[in-house]
PDB file of N, CA and C in Angstrom:
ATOM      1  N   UNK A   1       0.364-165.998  33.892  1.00  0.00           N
ATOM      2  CA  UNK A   1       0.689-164.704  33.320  1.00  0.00           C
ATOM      3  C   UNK A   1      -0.223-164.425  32.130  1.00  0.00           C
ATOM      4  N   UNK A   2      -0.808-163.087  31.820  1.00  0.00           N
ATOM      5  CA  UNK A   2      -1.426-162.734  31.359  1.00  0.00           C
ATOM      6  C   UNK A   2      -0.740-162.327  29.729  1.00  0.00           C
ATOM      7  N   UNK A   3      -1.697-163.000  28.268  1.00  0.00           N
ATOM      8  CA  UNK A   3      -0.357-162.893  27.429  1.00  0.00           C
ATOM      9  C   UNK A   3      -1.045-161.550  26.626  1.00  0.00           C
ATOM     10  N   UNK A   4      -2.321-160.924  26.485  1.00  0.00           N
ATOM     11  CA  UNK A   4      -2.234-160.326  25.856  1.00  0.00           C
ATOM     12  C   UNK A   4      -3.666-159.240  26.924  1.00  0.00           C
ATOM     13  N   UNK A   5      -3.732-158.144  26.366  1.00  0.00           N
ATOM     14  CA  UNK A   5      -4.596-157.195  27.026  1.00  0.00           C
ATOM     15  C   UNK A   5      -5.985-157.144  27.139  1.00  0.00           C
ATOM     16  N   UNK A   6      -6.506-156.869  27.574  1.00  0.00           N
ATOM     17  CA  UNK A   6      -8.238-156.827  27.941  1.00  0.00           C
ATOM     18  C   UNK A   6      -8.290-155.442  27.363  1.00  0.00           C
ATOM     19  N   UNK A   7      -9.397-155.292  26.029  1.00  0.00           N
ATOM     20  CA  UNK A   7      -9.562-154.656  25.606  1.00  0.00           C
ATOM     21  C   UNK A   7     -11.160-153.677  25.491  1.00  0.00           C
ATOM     22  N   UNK A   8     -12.087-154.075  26.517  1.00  0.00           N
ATOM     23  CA  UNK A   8     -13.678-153.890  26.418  1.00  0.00           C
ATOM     24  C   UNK A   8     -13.798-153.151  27.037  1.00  0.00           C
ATOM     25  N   UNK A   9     -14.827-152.531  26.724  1.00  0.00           N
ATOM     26  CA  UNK A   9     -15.599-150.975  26.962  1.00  0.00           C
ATOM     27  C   UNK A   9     -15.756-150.738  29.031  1.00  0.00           C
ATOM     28  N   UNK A  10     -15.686-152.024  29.335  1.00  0.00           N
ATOM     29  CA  UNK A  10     -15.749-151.919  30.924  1.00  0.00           C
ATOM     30  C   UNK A  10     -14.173-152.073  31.478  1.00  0.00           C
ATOM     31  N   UNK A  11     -13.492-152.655  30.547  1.00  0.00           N
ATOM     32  CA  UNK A  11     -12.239-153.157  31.106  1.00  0.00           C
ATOM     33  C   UNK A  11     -11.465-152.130  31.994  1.00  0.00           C
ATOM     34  N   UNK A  12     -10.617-152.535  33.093  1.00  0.00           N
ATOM     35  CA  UNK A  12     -10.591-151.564  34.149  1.00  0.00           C
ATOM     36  C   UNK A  12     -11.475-150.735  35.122  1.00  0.00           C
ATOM     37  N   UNK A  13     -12.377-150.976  35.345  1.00  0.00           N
ATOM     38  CA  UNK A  13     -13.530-150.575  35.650  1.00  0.00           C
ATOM     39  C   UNK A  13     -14.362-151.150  36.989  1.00  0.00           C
ATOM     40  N   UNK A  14     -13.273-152.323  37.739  1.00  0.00           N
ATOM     41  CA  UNK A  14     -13.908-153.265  38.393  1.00  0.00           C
ATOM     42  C   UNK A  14     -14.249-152.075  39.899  1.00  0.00           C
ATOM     43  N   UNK A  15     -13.166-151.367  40.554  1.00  0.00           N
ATOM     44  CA  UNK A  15     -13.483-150.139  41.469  1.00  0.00           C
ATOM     45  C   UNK A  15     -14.538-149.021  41.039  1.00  0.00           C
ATOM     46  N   UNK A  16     -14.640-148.637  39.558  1.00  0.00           N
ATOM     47  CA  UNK A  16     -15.342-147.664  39.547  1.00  0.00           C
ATOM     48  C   UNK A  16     -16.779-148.060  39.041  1.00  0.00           C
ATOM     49  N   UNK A  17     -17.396-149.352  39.073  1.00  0.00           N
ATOM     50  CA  UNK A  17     -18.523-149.413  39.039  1.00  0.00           C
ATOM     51  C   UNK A  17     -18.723-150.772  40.383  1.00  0.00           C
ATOM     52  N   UNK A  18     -18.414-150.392  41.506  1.00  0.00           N
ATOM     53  CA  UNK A  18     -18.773-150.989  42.389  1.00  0.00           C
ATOM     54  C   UNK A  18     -19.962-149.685  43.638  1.00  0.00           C
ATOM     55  N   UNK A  19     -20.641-149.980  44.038  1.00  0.00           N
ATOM     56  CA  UNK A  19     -21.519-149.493  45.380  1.00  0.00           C
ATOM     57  C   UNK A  19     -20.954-149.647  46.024  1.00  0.00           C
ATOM     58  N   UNK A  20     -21.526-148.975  47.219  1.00  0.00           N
ATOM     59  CA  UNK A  20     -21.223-149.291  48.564  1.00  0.00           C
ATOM     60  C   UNK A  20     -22.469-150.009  49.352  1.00  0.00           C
ATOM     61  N   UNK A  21     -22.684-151.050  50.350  1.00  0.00           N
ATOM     62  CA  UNK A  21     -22.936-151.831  51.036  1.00  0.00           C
ATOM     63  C   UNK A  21     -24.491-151.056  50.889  1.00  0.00           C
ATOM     64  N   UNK A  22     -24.702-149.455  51.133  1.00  0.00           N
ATOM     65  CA  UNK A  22     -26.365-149.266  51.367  1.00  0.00           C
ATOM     66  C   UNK A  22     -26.619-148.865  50.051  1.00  0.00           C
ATOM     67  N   UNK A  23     -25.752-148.858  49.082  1.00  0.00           N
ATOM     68  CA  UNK A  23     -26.624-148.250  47.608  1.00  0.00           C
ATOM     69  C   UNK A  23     -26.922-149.371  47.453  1.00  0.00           C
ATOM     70  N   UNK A  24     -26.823-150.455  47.563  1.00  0.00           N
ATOM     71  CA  UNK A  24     -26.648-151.657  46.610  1.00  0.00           C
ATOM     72  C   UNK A  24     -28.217-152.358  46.040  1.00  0.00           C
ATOM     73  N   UNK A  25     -28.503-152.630  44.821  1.00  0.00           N
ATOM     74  CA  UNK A  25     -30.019-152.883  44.513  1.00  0.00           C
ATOM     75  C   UNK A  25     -30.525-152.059  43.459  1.00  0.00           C
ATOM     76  N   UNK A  26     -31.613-152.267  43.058  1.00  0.00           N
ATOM     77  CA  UNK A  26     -31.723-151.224  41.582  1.00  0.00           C
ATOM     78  C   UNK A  26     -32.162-150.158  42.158  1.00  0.00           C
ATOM     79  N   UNK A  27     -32.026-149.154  41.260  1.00  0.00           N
ATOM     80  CA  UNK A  27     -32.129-147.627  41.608  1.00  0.00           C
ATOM     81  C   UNK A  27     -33.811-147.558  41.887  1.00  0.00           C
ATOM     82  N   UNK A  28     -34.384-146.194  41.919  1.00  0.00           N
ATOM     83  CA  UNK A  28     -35.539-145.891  42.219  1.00  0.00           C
ATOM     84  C   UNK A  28     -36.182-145.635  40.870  1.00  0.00           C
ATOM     85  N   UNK A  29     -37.476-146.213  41.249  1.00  0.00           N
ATOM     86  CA  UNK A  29     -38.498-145.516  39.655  1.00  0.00           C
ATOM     87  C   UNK A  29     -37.864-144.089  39.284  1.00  0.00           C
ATOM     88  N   UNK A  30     -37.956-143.161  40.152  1.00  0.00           N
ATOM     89  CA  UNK A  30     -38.201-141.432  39.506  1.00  0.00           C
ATOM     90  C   UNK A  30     -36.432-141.130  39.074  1.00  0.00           C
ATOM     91  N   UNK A  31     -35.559-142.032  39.236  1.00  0.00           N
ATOM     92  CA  UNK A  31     -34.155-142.493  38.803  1.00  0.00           C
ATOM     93  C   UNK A  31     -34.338-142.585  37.632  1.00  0.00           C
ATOM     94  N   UNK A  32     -34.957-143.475  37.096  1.00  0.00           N
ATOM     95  CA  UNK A  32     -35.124-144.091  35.551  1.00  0.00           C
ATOM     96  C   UNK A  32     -35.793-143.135  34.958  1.00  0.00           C
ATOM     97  N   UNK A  33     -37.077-142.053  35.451  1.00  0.00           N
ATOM     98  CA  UNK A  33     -37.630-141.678  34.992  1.00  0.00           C
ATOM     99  C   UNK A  33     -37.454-139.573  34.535  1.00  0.00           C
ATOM    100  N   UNK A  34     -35.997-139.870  35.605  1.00  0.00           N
ATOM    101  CA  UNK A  34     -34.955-138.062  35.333  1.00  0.00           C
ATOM    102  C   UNK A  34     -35.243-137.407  34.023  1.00  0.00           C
ATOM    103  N   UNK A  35     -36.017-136.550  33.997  1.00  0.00           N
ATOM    104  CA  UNK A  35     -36.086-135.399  33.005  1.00  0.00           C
ATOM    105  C   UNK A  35     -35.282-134.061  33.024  1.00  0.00           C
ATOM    106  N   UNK A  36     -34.420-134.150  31.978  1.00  0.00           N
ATOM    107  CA  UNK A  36     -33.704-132.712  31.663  1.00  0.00           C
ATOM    108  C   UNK A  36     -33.854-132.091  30.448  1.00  0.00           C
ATOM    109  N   UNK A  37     -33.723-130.887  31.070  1.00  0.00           N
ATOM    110  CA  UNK A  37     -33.952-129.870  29.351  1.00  0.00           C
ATOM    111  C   UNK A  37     -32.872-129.587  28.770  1.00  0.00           C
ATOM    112  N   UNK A  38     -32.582-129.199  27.408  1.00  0.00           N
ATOM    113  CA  UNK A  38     -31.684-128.580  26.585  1.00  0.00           C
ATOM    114  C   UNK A  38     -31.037-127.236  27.146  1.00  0.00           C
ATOM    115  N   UNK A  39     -29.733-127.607  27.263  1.00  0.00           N
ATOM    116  CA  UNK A  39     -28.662-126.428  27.623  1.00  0.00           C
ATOM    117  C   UNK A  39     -28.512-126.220  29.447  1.00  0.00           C
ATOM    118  N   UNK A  40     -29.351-128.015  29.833  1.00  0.00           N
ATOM    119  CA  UNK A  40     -28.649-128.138  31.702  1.00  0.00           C
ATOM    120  C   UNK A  40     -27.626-128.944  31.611  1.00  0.00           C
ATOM    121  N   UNK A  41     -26.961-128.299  32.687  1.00  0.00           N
ATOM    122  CA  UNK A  41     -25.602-129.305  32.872  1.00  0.00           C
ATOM    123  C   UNK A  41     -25.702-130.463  33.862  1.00  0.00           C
ATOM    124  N   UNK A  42     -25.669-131.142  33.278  1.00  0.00           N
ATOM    125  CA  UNK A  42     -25.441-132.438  34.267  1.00  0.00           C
ATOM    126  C   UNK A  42     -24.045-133.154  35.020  1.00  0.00           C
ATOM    127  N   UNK A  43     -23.630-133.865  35.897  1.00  0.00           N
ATOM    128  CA  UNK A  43     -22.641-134.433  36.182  1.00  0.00           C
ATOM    129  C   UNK A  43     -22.684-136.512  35.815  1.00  0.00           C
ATOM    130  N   UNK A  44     -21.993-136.738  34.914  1.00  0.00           N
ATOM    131  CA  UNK A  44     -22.221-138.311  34.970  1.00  0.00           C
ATOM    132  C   UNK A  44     -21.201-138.975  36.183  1.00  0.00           C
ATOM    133  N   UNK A  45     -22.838-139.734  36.813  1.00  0.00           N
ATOM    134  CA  UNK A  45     -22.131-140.794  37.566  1.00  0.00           C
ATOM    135  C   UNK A  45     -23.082-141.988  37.497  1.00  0.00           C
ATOM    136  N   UNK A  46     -22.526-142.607  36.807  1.00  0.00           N
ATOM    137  CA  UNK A  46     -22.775-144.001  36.477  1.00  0.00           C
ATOM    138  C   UNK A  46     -23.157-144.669  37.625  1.00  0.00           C
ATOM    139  N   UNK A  47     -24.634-145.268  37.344  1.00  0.00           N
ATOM    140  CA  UNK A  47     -24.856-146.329  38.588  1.00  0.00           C
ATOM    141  C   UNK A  47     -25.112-147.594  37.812  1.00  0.00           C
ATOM    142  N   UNK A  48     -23.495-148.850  38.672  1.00  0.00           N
ATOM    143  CA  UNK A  48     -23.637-150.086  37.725  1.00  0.00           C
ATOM    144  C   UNK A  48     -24.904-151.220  37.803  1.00  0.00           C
ATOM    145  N   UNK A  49     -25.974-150.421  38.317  1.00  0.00           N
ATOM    146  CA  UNK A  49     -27.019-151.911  38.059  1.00  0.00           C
ATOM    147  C   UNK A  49     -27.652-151.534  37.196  1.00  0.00           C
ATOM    148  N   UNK A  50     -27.651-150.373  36.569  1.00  0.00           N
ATOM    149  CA  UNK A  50     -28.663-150.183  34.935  1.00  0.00           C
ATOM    150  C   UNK A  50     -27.126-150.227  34.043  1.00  0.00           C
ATOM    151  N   UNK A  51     -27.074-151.295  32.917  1.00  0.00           N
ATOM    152  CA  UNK A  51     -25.899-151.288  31.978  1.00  0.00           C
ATOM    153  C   UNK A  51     -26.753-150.493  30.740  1.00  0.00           C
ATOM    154  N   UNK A  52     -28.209-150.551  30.769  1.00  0.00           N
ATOM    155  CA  UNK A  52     -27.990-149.359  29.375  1.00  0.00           C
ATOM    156  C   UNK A  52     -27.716-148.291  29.046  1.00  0.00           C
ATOM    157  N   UNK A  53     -27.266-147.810  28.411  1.00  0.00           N
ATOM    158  CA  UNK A  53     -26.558-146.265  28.165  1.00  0.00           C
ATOM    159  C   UNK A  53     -26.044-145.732  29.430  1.00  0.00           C
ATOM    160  N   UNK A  54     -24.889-146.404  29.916  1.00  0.00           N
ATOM    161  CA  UNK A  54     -23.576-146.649  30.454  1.00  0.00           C
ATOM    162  C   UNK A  54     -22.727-145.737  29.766  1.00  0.00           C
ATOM    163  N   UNK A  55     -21.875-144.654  29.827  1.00  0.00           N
ATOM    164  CA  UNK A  55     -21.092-144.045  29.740  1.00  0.00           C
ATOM    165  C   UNK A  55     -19.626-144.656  29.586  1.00  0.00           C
ATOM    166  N   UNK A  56     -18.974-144.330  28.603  1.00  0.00           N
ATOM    167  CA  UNK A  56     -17.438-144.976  28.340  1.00  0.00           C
ATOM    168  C   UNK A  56     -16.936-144.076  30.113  1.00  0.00           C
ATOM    169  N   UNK A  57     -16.179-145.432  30.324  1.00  0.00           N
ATOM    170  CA  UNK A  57     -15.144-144.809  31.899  1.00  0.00           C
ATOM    171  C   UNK A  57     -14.509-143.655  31.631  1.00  0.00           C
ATOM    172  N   UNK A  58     -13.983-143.185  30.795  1.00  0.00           N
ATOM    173  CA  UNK A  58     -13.044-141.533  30.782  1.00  0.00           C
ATOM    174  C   UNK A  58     -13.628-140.545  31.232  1.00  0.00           C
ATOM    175  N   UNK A  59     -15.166-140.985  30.815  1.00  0.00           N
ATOM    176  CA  UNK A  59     -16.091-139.980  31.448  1.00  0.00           C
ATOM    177  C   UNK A  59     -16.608-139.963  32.736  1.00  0.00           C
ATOM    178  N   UNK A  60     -16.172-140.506  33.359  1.00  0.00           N
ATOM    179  CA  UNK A  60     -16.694-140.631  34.751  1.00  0.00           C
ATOM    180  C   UNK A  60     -16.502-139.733  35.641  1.00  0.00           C
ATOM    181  N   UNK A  61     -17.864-139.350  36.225  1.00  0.00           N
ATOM    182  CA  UNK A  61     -17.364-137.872  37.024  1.00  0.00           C
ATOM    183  C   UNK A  61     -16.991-136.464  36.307  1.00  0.00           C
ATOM    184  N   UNK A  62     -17.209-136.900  34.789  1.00  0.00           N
ATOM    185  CA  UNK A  62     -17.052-135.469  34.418  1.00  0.00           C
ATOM    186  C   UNK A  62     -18.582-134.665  34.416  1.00  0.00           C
ATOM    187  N   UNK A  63     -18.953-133.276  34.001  1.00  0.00           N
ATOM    188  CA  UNK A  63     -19.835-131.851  33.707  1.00  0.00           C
ATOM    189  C   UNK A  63     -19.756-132.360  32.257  1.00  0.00           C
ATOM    190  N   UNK A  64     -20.809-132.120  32.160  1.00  0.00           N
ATOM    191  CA  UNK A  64     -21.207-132.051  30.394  1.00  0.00           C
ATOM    192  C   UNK A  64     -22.674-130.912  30.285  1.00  0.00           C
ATOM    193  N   UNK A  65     -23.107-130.862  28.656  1.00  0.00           N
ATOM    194  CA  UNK A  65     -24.205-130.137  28.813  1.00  0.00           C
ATOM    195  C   UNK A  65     -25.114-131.320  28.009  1.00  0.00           C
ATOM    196  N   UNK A  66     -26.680-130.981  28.035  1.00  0.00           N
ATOM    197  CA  UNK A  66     -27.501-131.710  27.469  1.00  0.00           C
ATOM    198  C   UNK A  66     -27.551-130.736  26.116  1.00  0.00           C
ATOM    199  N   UNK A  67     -27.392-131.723  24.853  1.00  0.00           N
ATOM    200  CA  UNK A  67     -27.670-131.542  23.759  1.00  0.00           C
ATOM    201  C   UNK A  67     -28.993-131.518  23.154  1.00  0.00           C
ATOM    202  N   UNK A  68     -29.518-132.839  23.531  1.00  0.00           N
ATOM    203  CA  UNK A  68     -30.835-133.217  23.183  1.00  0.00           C
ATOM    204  C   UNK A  68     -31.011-134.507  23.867  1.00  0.00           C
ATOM    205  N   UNK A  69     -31.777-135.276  22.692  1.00  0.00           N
ATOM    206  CA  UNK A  69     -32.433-136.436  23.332  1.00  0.00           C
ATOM    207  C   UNK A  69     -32.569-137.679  22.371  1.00  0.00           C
ATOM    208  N   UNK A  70     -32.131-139.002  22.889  1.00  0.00           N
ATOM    209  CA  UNK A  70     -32.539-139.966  21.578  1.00  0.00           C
ATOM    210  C   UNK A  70     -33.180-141.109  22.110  1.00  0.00           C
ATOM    211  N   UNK A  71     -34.404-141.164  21.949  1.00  0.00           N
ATOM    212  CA  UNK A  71     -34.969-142.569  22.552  1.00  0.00           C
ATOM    213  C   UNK A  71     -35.219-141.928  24.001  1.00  0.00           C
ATOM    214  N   UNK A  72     -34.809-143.141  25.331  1.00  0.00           N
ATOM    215  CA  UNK A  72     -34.713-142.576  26.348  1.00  0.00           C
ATOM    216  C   UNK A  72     -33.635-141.981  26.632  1.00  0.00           C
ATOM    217  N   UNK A  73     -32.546-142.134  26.498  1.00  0.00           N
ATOM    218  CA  UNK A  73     -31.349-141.683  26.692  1.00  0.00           C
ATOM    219  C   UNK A  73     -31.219-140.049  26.609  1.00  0.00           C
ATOM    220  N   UNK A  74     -30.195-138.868  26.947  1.00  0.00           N
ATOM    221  CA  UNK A  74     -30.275-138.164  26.181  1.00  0.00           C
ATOM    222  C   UNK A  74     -28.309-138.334  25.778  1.00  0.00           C
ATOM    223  N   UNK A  75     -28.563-137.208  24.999  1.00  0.00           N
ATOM    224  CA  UNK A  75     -27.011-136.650  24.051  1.00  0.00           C
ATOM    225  C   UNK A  75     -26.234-135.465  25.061  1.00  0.00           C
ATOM    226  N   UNK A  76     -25.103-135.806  25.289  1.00  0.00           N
ATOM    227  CA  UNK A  76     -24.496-134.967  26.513  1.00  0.00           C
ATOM    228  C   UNK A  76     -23.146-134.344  26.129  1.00  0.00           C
ATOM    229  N   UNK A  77     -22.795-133.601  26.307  1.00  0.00           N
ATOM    230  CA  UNK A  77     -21.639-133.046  25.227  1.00  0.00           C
ATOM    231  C   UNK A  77     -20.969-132.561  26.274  1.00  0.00           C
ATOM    232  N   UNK A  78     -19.454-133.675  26.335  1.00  0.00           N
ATOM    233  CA  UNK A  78     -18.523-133.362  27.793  1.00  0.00           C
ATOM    234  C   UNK A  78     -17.254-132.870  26.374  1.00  0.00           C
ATOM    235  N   UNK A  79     -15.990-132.604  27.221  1.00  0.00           N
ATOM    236  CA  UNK A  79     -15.045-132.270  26.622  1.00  0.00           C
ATOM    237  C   UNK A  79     -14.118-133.224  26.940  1.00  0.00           C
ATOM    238  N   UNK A  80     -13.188-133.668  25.937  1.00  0.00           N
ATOM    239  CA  UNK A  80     -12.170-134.664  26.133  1.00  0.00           C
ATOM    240  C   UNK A  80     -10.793-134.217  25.904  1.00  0.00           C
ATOM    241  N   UNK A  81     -10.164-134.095  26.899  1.00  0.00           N
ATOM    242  CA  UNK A  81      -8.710-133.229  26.619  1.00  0.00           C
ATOM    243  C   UNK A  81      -8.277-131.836  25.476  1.00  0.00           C
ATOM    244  N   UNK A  82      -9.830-131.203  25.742  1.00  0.00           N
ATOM    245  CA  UNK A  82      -9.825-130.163  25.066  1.00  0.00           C
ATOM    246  C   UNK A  82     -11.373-130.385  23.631  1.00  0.00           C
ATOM    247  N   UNK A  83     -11.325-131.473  23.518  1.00  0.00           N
ATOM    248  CA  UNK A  83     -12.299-131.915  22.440  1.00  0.00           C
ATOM    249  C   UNK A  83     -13.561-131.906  22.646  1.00  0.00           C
ATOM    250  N   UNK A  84     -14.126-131.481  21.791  1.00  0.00           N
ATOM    251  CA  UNK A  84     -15.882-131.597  22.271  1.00  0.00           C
ATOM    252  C   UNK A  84     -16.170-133.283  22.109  1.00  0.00           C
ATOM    253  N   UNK A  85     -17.173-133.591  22.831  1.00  0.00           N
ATOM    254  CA  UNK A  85     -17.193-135.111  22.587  1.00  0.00           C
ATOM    255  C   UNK A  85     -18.736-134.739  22.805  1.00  0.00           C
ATOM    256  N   UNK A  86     -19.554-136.210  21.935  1.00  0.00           N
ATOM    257  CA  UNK A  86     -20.833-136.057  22.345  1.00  0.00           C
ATOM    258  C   UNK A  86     -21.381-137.343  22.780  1.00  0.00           C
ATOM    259  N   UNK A  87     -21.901-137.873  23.795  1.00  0.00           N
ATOM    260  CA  UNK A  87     -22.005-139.203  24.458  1.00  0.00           C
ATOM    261  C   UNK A  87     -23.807-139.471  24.682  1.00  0.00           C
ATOM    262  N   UNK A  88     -24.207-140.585  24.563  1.00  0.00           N
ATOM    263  CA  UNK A  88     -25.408-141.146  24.355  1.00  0.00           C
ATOM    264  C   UNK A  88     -25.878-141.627  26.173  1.00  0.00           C
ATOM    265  N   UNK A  89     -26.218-141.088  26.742  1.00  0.00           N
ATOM    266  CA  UNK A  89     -26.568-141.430  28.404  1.00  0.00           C
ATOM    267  C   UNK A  89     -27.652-141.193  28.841  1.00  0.00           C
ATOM    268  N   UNK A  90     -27.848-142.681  29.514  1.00  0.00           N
ATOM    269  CA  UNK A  90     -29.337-142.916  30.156  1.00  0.00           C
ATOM    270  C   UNK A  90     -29.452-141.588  31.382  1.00  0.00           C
ATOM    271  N   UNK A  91     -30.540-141.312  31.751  1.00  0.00           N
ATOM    272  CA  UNK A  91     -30.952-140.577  32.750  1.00  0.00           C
ATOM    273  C   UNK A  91     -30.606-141.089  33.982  1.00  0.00           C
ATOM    274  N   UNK A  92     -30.842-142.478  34.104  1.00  0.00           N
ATOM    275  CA  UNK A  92     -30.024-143.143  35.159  1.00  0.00           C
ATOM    276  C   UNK A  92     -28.538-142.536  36.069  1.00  0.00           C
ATOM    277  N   UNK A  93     -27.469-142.514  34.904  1.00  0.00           N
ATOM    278  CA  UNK A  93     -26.367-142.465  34.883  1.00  0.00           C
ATOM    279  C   UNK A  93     -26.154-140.741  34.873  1.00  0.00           C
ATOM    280  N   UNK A  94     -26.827-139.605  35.081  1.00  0.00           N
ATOM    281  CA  UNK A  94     -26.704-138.576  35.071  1.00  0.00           C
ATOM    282  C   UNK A  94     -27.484-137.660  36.545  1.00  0.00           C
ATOM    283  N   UNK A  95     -26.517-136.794  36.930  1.00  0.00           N
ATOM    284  CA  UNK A  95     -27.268-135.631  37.598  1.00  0.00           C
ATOM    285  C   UNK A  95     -27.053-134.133  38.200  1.00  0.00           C
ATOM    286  N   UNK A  96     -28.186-133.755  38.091  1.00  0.00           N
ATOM    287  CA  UNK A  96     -28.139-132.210  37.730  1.00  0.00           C
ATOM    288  C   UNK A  96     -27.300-131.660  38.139  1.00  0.00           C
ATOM    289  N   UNK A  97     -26.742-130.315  38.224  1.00  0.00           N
ATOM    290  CA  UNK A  97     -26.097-129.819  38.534  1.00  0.00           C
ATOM    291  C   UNK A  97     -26.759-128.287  39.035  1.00  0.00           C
ATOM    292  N   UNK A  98     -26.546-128.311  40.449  1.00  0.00           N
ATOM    293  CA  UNK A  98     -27.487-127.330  41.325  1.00  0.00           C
ATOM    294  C   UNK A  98     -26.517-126.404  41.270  1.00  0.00           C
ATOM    295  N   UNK A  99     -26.851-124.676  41.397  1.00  0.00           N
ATOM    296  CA  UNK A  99     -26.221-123.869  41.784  1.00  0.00           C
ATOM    297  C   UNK A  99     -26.778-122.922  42.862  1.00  0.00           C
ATOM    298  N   UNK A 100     -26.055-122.307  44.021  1.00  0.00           N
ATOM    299  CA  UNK A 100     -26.098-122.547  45.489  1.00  0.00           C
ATOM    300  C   UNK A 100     -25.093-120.921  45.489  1.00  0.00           C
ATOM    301  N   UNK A 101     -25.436-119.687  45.033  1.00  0.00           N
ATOM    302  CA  UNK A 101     -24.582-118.686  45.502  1.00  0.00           C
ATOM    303  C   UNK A 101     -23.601-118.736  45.064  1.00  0.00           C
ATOM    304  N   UNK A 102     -23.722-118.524  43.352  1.00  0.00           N
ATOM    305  CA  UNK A 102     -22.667-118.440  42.657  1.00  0.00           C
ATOM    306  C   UNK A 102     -21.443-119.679  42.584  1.00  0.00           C
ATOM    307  N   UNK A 103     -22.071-120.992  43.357  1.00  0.00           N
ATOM    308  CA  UNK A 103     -20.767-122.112  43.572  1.00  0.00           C
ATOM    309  C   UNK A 103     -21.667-122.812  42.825  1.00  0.00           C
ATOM    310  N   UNK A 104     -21.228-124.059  42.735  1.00  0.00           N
ATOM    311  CA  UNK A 104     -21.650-125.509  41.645  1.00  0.00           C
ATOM    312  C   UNK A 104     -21.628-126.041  42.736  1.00  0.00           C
ATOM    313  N   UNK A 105     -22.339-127.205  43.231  1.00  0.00           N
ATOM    314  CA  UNK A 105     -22.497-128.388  44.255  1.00  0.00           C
ATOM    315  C   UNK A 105     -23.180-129.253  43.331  1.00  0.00           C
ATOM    316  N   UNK A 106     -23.274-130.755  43.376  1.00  0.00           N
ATOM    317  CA  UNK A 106     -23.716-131.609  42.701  1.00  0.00           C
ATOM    318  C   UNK A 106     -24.015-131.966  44.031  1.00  0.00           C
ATOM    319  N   UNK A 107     -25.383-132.675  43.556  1.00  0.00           N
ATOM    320  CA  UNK A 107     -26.414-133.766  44.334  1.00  0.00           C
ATOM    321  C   UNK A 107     -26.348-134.951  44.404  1.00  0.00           C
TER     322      UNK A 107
END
């Protein structure tokens, strides 16, 4: 029996950073190398074989906008139960958000 809680930034997390059987392996060069501009919206979805600038889990699967940029990473500004939040995410872990006739579809 378990006496006290798991408290780390991945904890709970073991389903939502797993692949499936054909993603599996590191991502592609032009993956690492995703360029976005100020004021696109992106969708984060975390892919677990790059751990840098990894996104806290709450955010998973949410729309955010690009703020800017720090290093490689950029600054992504999702909302948290009403709150502006501003989160530090690799290019990896992000993608665009296409619009298709007035609808949103993610890629």
């Amino acid at each position: 029996m378990v006496k006290f809680k798991k408290k780390g930034t991945r904890a709970k997390t073991r389903s939502q950073l797993t692949k499936s059987t054909r993603e599996k392996g590191t991502p592609n060069v032009n993956d690492l190398l995703k360029e976005f501009e100020q004021g696109e919206k992106v969708h984060v979805k975390p892919n677990p074989a790059i751990t840098s600038g990894l996104p806290y889990r709450r955010f998973f699967g949410k729309t955010g906008e690009i703020t800017g940029k720090q290093g490689r990473c950029y600054k992504v500004k999702l909302s948290d139960q009403g709150s502006k939040k501003e989160q530090i995410i690799h290019p990896v872990h992000l993608k665009k958000q296409e619009k298709n006739n007035g609808k949103t579809k993610s890629t």
